[in-house]
N, C-alpha and C. Protein backbone atom coordinates (compact mmCIF):
# COMPACT_ATOMS: atom_id res chain seq x y z
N UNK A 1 0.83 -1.21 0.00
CA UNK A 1 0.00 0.00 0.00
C UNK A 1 0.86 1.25 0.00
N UNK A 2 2.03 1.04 1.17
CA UNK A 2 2.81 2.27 0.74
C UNK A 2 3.31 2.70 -0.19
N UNK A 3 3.81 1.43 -1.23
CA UNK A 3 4.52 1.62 -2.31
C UNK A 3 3.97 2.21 -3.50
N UNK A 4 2.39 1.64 -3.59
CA UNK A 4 1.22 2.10 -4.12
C UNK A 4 1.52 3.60 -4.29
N UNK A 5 1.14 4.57 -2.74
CA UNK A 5 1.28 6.21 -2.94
C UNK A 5 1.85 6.88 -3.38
N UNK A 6 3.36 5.77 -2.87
CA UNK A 6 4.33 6.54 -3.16
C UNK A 6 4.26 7.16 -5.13
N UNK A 7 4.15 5.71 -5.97
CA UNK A 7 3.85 5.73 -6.93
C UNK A 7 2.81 6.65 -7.35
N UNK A 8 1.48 6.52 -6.87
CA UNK A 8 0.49 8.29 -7.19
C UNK A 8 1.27 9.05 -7.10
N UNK A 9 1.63 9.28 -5.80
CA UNK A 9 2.36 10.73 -5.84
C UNK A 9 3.59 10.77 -6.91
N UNK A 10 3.86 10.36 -7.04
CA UNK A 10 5.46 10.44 -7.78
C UNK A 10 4.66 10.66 -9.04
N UNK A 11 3.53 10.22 -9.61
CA UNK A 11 2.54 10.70 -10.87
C UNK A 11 2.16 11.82 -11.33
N UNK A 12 1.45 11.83 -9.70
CA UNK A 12 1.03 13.50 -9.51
C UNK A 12 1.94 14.51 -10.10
N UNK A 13 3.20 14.40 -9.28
CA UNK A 13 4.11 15.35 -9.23
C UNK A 13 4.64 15.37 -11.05
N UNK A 14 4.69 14.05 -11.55
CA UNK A 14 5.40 14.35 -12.77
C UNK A 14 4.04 15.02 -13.99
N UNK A 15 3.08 14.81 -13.62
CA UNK A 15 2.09 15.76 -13.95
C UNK A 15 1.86 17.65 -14.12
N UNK A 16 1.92 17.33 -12.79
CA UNK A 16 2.32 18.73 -12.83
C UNK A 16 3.52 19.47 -13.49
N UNK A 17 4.39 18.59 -13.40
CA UNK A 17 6.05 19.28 -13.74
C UNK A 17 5.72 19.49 -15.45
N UNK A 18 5.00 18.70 -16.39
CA UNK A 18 4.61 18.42 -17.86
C UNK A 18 3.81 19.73 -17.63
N UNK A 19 2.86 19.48 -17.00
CA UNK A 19 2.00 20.97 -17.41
C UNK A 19 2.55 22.06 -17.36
N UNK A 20 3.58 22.49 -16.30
CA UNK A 20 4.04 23.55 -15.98
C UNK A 20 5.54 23.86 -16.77
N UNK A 21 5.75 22.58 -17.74
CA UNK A 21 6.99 22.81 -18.46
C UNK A 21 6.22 23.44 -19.99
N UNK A 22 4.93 22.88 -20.02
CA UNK A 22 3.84 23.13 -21.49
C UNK A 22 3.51 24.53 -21.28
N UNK A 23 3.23 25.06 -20.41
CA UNK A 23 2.96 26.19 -20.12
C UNK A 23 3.74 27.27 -20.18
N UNK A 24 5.31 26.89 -19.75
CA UNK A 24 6.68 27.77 -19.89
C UNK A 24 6.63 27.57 -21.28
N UNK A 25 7.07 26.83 -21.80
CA UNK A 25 7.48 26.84 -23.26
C UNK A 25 6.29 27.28 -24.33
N UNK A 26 4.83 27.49 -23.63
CA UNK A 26 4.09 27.91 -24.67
C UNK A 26 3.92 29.42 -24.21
N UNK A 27 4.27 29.69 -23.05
CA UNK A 27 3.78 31.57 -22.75
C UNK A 27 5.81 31.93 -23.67
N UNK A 28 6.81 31.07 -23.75
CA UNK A 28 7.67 31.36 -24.14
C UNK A 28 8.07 32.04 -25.71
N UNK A 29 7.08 30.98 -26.24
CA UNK A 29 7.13 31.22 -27.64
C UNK A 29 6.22 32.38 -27.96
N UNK A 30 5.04 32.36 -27.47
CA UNK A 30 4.18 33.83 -27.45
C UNK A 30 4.92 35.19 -27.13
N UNK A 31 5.77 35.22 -26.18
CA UNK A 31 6.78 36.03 -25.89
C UNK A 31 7.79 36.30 -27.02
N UNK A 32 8.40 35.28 -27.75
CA UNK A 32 9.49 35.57 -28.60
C UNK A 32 9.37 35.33 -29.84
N UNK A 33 7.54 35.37 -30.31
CA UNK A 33 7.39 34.79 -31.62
C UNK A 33 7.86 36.42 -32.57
N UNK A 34 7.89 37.24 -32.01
CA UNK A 34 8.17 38.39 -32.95
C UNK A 34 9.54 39.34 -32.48
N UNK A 35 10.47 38.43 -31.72
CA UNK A 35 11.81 39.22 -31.37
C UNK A 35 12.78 39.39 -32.82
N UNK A 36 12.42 38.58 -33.44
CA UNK A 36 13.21 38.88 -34.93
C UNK A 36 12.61 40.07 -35.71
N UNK A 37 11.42 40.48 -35.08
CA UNK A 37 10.95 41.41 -35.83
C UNK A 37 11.14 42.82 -35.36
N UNK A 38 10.82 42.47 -34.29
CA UNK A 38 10.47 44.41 -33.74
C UNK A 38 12.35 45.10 -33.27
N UNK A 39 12.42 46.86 -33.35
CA UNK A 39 13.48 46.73 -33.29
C UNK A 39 12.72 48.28 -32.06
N UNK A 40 11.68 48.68 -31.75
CA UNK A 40 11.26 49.15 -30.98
C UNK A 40 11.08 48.85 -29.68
N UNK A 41 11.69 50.20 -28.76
CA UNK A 41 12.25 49.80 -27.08
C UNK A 41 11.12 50.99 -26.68
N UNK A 42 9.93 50.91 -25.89
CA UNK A 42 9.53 51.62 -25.16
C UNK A 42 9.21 51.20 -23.51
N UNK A 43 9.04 52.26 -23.08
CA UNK A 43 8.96 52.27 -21.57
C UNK A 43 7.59 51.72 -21.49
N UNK A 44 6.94 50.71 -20.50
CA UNK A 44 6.14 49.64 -20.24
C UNK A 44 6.03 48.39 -21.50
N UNK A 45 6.68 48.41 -22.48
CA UNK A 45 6.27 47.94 -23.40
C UNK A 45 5.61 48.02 -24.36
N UNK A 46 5.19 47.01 -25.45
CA UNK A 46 4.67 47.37 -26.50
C UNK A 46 2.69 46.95 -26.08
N UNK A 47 3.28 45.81 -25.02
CA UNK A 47 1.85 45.78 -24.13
C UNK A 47 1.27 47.13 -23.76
N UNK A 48 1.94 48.00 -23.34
CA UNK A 48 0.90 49.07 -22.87
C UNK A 48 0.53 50.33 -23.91
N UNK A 49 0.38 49.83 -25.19
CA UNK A 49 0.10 50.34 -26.22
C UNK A 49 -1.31 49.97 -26.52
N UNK A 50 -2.34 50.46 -26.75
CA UNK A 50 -3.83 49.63 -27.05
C UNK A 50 -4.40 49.54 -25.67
N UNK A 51 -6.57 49.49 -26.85
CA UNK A 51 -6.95 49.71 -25.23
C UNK A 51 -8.17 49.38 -26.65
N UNK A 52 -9.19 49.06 -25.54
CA UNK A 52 -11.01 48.13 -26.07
C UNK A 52 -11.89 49.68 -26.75
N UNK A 53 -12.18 49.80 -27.73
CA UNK A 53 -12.90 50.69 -27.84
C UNK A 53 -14.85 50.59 -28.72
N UNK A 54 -15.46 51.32 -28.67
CA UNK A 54 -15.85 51.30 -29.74
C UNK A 54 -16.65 52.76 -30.72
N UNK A 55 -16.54 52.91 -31.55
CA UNK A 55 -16.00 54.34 -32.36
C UNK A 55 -17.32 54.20 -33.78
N UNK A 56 -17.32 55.01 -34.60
CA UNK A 56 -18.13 55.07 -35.57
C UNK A 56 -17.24 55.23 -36.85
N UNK A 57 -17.71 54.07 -37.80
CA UNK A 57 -16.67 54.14 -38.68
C UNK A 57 -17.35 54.80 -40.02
N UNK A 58 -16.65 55.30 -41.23
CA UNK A 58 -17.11 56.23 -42.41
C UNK A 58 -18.20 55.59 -42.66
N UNK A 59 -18.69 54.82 -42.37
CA UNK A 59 -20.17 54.32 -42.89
C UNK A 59 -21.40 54.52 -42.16
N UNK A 60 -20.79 55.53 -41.15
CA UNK A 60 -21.82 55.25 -39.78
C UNK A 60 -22.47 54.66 -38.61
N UNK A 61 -21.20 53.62 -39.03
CA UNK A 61 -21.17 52.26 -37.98
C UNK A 61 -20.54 52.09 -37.16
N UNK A 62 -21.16 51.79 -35.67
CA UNK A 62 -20.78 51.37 -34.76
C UNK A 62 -20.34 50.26 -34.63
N UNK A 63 -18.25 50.70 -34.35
CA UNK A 63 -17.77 49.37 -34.41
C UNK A 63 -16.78 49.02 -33.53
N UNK A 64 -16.32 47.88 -33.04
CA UNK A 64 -15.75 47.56 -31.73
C UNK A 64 -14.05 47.60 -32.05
N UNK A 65 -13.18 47.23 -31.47
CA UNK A 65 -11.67 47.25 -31.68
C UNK A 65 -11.90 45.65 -32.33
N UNK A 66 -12.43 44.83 -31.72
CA UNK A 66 -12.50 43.54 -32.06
C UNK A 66 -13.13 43.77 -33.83
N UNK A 67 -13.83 44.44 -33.98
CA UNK A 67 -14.66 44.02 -35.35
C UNK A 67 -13.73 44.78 -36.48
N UNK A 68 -12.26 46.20 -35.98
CA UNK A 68 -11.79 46.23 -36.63
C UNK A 68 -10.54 45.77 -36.91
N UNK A 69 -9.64 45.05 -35.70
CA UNK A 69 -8.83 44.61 -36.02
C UNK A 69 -8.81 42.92 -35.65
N UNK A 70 -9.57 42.59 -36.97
CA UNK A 70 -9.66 41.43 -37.57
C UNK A 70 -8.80 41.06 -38.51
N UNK A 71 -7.29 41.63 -38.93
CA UNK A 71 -6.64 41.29 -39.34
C UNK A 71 -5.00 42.60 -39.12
N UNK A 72 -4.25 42.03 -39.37
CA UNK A 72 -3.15 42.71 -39.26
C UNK A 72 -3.50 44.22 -39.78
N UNK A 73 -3.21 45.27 -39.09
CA UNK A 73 -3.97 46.90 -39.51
C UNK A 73 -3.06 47.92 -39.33
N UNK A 74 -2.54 48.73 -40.12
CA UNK A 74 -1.34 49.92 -39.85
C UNK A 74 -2.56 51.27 -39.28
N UNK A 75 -2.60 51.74 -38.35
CA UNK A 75 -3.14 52.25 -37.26
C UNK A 75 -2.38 54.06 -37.41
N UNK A 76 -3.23 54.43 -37.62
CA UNK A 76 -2.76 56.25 -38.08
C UNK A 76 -3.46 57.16 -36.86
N UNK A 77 -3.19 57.86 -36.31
CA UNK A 77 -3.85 58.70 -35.71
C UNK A 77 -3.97 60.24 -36.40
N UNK A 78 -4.49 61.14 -37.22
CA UNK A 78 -4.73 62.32 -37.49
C UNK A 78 -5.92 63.37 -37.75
N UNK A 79 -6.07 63.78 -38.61
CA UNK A 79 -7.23 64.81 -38.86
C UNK A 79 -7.41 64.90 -40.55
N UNK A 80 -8.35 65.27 -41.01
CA UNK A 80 -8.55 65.15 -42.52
C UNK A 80 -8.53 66.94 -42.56
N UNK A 81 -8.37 67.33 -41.90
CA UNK A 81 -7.67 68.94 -42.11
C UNK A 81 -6.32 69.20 -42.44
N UNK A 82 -5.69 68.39 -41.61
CA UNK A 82 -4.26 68.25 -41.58
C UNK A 82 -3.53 68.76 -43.09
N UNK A 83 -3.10 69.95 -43.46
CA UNK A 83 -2.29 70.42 -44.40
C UNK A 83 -1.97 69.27 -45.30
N UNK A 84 -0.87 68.21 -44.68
CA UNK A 84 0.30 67.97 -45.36
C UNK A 84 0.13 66.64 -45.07
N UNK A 85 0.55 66.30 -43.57
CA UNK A 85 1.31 65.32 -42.61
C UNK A 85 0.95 63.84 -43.01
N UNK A 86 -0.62 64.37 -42.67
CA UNK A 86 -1.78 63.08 -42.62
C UNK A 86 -2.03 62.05 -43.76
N UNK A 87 -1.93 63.56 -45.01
CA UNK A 87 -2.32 62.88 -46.34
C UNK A 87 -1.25 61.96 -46.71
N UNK A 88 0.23 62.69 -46.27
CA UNK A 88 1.22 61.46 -46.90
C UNK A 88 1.42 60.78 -45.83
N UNK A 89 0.99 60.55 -44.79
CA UNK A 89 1.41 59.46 -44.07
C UNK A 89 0.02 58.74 -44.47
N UNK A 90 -0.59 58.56 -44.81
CA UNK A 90 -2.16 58.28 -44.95
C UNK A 90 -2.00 57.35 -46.23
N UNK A 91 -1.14 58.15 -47.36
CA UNK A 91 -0.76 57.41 -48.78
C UNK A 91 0.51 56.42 -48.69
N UNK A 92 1.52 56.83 -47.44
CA UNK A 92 2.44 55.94 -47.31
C UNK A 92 1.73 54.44 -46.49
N UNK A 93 1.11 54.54 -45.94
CA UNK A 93 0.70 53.76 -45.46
C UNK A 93 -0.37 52.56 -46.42
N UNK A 94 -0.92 53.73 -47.34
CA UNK A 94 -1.98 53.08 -48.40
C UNK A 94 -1.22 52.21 -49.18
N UNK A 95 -0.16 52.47 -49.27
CA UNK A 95 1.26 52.32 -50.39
C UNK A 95 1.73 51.15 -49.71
N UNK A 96 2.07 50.85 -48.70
CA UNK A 96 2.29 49.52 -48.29
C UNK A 96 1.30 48.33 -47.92
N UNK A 97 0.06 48.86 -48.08
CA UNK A 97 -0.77 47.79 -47.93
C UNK A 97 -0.75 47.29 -49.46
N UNK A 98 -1.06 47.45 -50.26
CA UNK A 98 -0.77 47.17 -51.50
C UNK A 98 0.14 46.66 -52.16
N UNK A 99 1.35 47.11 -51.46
CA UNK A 99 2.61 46.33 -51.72
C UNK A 99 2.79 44.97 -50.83
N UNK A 100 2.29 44.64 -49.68
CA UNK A 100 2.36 43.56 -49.47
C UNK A 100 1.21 42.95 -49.87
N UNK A 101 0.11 43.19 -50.51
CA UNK A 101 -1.20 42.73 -51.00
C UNK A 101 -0.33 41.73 -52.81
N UNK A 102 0.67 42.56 -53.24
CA UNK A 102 1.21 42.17 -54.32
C UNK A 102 2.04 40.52 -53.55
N UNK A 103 2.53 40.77 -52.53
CA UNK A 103 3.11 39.73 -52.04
C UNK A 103 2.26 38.59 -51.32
N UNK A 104 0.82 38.88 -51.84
CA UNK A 104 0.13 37.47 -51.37
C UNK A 104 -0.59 37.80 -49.60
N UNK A 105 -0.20 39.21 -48.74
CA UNK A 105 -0.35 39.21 -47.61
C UNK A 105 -2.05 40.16 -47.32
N UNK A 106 -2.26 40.14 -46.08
CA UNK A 106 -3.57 41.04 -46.21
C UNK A 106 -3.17 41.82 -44.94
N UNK A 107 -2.85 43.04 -45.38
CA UNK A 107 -2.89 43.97 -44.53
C UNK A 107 -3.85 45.49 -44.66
N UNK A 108 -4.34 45.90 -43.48
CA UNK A 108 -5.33 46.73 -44.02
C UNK A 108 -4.93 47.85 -43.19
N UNK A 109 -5.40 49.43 -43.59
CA UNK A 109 -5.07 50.52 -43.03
C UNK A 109 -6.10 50.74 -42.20
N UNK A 110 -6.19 51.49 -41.27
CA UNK A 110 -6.81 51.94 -40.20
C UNK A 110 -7.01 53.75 -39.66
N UNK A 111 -7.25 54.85 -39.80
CA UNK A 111 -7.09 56.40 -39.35
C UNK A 111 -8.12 56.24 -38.52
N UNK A 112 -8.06 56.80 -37.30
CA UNK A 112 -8.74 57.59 -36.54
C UNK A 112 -8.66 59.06 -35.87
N UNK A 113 -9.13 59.38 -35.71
CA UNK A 113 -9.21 61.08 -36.03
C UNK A 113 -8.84 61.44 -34.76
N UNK A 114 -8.23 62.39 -34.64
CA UNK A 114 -8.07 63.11 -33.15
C UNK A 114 -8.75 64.55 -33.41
N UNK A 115 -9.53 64.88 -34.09
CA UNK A 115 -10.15 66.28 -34.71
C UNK A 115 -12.15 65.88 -35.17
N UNK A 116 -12.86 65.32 -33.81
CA UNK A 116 -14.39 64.57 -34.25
C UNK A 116 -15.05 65.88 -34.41
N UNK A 117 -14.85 66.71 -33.53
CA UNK A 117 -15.45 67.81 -34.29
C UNK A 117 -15.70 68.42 -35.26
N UNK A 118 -14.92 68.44 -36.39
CA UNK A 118 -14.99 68.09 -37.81
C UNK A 118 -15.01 67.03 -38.82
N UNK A 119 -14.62 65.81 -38.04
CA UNK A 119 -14.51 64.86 -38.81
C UNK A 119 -15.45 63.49 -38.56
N UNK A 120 -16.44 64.54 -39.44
CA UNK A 120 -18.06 63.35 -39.01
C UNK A 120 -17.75 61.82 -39.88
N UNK A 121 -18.55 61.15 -39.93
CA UNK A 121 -18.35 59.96 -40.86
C UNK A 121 -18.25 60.09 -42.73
N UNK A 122 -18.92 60.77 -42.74
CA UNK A 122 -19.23 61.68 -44.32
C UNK A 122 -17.50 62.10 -44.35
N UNK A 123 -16.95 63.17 -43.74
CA UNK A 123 -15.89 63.85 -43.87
C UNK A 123 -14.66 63.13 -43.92
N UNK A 124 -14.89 61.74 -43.39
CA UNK A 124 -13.82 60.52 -43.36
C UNK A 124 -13.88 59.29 -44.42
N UNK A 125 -15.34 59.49 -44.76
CA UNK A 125 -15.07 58.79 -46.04
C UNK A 125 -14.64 59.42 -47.31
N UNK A 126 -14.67 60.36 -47.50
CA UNK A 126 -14.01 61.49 -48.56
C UNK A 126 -12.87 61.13 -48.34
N UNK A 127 -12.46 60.91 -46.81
CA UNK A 127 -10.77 61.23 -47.22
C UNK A 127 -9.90 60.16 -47.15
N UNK A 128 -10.90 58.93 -46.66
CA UNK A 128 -10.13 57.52 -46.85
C UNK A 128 -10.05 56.85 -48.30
N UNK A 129 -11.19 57.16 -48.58
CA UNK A 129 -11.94 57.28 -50.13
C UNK A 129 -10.19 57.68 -51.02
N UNK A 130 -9.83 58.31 -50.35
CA UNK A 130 -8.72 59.27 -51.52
C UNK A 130 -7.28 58.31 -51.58
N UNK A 131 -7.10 57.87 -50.89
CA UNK A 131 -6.16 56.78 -50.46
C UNK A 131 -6.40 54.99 -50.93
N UNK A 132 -7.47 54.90 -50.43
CA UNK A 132 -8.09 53.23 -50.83
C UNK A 132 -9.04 52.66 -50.19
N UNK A 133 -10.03 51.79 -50.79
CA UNK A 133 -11.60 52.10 -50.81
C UNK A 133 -11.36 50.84 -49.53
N UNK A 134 -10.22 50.59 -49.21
CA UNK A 134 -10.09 49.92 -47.74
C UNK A 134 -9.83 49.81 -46.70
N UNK A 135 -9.48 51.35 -46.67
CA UNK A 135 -9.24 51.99 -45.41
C UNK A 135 -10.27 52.43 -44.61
N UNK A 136 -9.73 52.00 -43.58
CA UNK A 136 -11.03 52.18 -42.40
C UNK A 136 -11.35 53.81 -41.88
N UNK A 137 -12.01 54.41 -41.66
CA UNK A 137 -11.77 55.89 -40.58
C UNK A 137 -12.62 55.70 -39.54
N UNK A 138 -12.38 56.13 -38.47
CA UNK A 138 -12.99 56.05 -37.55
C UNK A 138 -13.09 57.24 -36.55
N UNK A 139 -14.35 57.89 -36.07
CA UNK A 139 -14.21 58.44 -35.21
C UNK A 139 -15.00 58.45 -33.96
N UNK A 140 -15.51 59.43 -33.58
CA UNK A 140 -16.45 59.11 -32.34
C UNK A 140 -17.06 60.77 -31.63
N UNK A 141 -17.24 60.42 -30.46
CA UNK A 141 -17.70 61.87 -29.13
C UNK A 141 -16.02 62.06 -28.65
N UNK A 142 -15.74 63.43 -28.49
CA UNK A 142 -14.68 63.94 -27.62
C UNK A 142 -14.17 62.80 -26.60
N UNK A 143 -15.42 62.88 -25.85
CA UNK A 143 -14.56 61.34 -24.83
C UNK A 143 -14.19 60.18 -25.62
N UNK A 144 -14.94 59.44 -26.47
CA UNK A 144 -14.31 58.02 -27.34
C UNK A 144 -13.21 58.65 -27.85
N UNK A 145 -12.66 59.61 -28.39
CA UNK A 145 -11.35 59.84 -29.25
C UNK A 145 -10.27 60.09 -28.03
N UNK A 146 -10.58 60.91 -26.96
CA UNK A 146 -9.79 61.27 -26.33
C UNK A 146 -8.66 59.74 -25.36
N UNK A 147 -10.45 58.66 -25.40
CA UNK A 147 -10.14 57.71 -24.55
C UNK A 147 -9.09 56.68 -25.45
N UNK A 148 -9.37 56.99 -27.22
CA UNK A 148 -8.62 55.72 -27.44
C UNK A 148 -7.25 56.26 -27.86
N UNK A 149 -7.16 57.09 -27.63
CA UNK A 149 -5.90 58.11 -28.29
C UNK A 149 -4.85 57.99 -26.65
N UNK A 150 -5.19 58.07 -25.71
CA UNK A 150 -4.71 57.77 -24.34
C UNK A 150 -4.32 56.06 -24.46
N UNK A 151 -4.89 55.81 -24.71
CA UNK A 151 -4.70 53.70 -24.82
C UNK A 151 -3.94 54.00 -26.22
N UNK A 152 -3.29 54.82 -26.64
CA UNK A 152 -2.15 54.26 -27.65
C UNK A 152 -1.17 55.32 -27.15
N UNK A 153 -1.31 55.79 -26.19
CA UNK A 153 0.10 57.22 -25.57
C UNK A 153 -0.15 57.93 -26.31
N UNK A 154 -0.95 58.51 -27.83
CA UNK A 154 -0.46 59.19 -28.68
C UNK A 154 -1.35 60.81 -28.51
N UNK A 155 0.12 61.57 -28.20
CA UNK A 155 -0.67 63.54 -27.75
C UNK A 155 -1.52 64.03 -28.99
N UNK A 156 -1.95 65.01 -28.37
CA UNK A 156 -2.60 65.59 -29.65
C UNK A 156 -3.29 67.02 -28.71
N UNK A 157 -3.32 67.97 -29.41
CA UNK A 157 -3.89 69.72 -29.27
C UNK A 157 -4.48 69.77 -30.16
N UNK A 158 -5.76 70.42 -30.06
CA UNK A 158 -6.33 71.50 -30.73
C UNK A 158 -6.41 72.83 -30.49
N UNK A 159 -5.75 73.37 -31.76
CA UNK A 159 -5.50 75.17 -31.71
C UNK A 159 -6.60 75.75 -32.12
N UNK A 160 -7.62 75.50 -31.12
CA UNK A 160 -8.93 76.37 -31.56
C UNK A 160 -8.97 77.47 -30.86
N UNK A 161 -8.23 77.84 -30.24
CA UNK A 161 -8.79 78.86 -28.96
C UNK A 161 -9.20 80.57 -29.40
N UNK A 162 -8.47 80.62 -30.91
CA UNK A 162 -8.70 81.74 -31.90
C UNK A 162 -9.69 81.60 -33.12
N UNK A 163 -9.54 80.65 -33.36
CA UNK A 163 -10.39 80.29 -34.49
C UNK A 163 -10.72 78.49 -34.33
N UNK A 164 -12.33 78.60 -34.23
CA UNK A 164 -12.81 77.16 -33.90
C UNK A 164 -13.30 76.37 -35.10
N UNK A 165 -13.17 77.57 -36.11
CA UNK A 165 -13.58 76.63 -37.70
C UNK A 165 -12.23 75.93 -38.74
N UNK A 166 -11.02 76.66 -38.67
CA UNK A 166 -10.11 76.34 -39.65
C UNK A 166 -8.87 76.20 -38.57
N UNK A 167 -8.74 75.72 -37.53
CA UNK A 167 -7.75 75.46 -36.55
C UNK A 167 -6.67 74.43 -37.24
N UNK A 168 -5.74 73.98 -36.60
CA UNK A 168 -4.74 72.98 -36.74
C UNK A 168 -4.81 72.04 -35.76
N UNK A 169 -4.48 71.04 -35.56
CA UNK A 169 -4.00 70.15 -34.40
C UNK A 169 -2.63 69.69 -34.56
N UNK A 170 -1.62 69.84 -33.21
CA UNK A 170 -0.79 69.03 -32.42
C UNK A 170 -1.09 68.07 -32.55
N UNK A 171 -0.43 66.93 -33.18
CA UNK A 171 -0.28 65.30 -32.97
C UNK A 171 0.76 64.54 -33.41
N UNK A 172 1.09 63.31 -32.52
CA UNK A 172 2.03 62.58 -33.26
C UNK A 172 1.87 61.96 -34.56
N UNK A 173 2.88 61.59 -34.90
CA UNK A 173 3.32 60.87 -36.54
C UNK A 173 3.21 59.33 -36.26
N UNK A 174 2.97 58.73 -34.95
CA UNK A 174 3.51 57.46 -35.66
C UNK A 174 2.30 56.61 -35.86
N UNK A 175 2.64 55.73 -36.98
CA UNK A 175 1.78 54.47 -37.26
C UNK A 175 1.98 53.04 -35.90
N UNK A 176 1.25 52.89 -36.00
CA UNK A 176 1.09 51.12 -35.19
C UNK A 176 0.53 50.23 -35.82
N UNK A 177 1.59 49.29 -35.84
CA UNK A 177 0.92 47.78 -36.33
C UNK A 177 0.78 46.97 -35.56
N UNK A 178 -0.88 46.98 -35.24
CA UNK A 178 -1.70 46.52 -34.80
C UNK A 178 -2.45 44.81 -34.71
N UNK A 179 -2.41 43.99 -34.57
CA UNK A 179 -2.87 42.80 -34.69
C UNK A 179 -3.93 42.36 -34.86
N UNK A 180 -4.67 40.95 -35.28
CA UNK A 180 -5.88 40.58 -34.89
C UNK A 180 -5.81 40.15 -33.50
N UNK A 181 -7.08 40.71 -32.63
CA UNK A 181 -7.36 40.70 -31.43
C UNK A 181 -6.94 42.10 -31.23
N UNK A 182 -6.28 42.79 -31.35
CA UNK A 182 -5.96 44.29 -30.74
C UNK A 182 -4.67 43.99 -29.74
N UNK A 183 -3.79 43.77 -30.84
CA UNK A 183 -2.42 43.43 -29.89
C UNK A 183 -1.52 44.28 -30.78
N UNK A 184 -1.09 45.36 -30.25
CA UNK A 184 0.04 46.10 -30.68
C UNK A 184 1.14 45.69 -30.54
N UNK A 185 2.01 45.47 -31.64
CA UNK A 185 3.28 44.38 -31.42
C UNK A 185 4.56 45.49 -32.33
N UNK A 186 4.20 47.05 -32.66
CA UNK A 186 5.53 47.37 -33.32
C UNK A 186 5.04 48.64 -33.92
N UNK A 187 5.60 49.92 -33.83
CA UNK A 187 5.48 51.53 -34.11
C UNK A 187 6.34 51.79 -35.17
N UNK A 188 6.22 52.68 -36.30
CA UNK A 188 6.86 53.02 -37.20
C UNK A 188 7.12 54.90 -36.98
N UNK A 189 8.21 55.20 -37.42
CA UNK A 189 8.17 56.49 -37.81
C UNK A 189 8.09 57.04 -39.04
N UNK A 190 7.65 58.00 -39.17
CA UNK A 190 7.13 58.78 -40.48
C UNK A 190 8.45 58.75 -41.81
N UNK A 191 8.93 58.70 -41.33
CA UNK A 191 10.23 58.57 -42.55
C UNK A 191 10.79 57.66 -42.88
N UNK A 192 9.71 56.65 -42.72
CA UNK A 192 10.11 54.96 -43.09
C UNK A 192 9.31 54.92 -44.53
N UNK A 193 9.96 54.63 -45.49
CA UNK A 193 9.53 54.75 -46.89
C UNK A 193 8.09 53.50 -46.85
N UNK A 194 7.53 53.45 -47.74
CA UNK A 194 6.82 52.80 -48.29
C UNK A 194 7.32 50.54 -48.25
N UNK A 195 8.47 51.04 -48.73
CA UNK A 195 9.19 49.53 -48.89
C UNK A 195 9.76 49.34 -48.09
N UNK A 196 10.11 49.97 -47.01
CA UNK A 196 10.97 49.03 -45.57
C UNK A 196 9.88 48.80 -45.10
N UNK A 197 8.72 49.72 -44.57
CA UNK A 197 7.16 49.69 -43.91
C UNK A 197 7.01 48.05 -44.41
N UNK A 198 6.93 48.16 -45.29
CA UNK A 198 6.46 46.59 -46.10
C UNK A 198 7.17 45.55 -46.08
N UNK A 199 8.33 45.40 -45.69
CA UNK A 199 9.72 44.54 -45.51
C UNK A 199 9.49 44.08 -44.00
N UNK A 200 9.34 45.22 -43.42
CA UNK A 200 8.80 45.20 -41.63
C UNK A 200 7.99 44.89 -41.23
N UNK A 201 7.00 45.01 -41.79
CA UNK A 201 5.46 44.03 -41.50
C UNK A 201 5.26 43.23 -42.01
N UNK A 202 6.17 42.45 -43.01
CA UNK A 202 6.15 41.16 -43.52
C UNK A 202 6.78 40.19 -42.64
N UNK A 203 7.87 40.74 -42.10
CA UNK A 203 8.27 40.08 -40.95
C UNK A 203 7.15 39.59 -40.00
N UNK A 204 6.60 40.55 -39.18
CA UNK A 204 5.43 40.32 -38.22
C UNK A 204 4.21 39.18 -38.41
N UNK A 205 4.19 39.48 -39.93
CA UNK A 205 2.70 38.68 -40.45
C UNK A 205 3.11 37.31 -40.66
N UNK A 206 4.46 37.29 -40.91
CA UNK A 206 5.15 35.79 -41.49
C UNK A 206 5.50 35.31 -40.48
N UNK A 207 5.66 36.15 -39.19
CA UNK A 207 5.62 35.40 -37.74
C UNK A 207 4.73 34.60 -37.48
N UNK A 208 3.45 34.84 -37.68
CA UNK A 208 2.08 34.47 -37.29
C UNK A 208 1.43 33.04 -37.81
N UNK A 209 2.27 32.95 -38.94
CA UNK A 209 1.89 32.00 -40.21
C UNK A 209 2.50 30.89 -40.34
């Protein structure tokens, strides 16, 4: 009988040790499935980038983070006022979905507005419209923009305090590539051409695959 327990237990234990070795080596690989890729170092991580929202997209639709990032998504934050900045980061971005679309991949663009006061659903499909009929826009109420713009760190001003019709906005430049499920895994800066953008997120997507 003793020898019996001893044997359970000695089962038990090697039980547990399998699960808890399946478990290391699978939270391991989740951890390092994209270290060949990313070359971005921020403070909390790339985890504390992203946050649950849900926003109104150029069609008038109410839509969740889940219903838009259903597939790998380059993630813009600007304004369809924006002079200059927006439009070519808006076309650079259009420019690499297409170029990895040539390479067999599906990546889709994403803008959301930090400027809802002007930029109703009508005013965002005009200007996604101008770029590619697959780009998402999204905006929302002062609080939804303010809240999802905080869940990606990314600043932003409005210089209305003189003029509340033809103002400018303060905001950052960078893109995020974004995941299915809403997992931010890697930030670009604005002076990343068209074809590294696309070299760099081929990496990520070919992680996945």
């Amino acid at each position: 009988m003793a020898d019996r327990k001893i044997l359970m237990a000695g089962t038990a234990i090697a039980i547990v040790v399998l699960v808890a070795g399946a478990a290391y080596l699978t939270l391991g690989k989740n951890e390092d499935v994209y270290a060949q890729c990313s070359t971005s170092t921020v403070a909390g991580g790339m985890d504390s980038f992203g946050t649950s929202f849900t926003l109104t997209n150029q069609d008038g639709d109410r839509v969740t983070d889940q219903d838009v990032f259903s597939k790998p998504s380059l993630l813009y934050f600007g304004y369809t006022f924006c002079p200059d900045v927006c439009p070519l980061d808006s076309a650079r971005n259009a420019e690499t979905a297409e170029i990895l679309k040539d390479r067999g991949m599906d990546l889709q663009t994403v803008f959301i507005t930090v400027d809802p006061r002007r930029d109703t659903p009508e005013v965002l499909a005009d200007f996604t419209d101008a770029f590619s009929d697959e780009m998402i826009g999204l905006t929302g109420s002062e609080g939804e923009i303010a809240a999802v713009n905080k869940g990606w760190r990314n600043y932003f001003k409005l210089n209305d305090e003189e003029d509340d019709e033809y103002y400018l906005v303060d905001h950052m430049t960078n893109t995020y590539l974004v995941m299915p499920g809403n997992e931010t895994v890697e930030f670009f800066a604005r002076d990343e051409p068209p074809e590294t953008l696309a070299d760099r997120t081929a990496c990520f997507i070919d992680a996945t695959t």
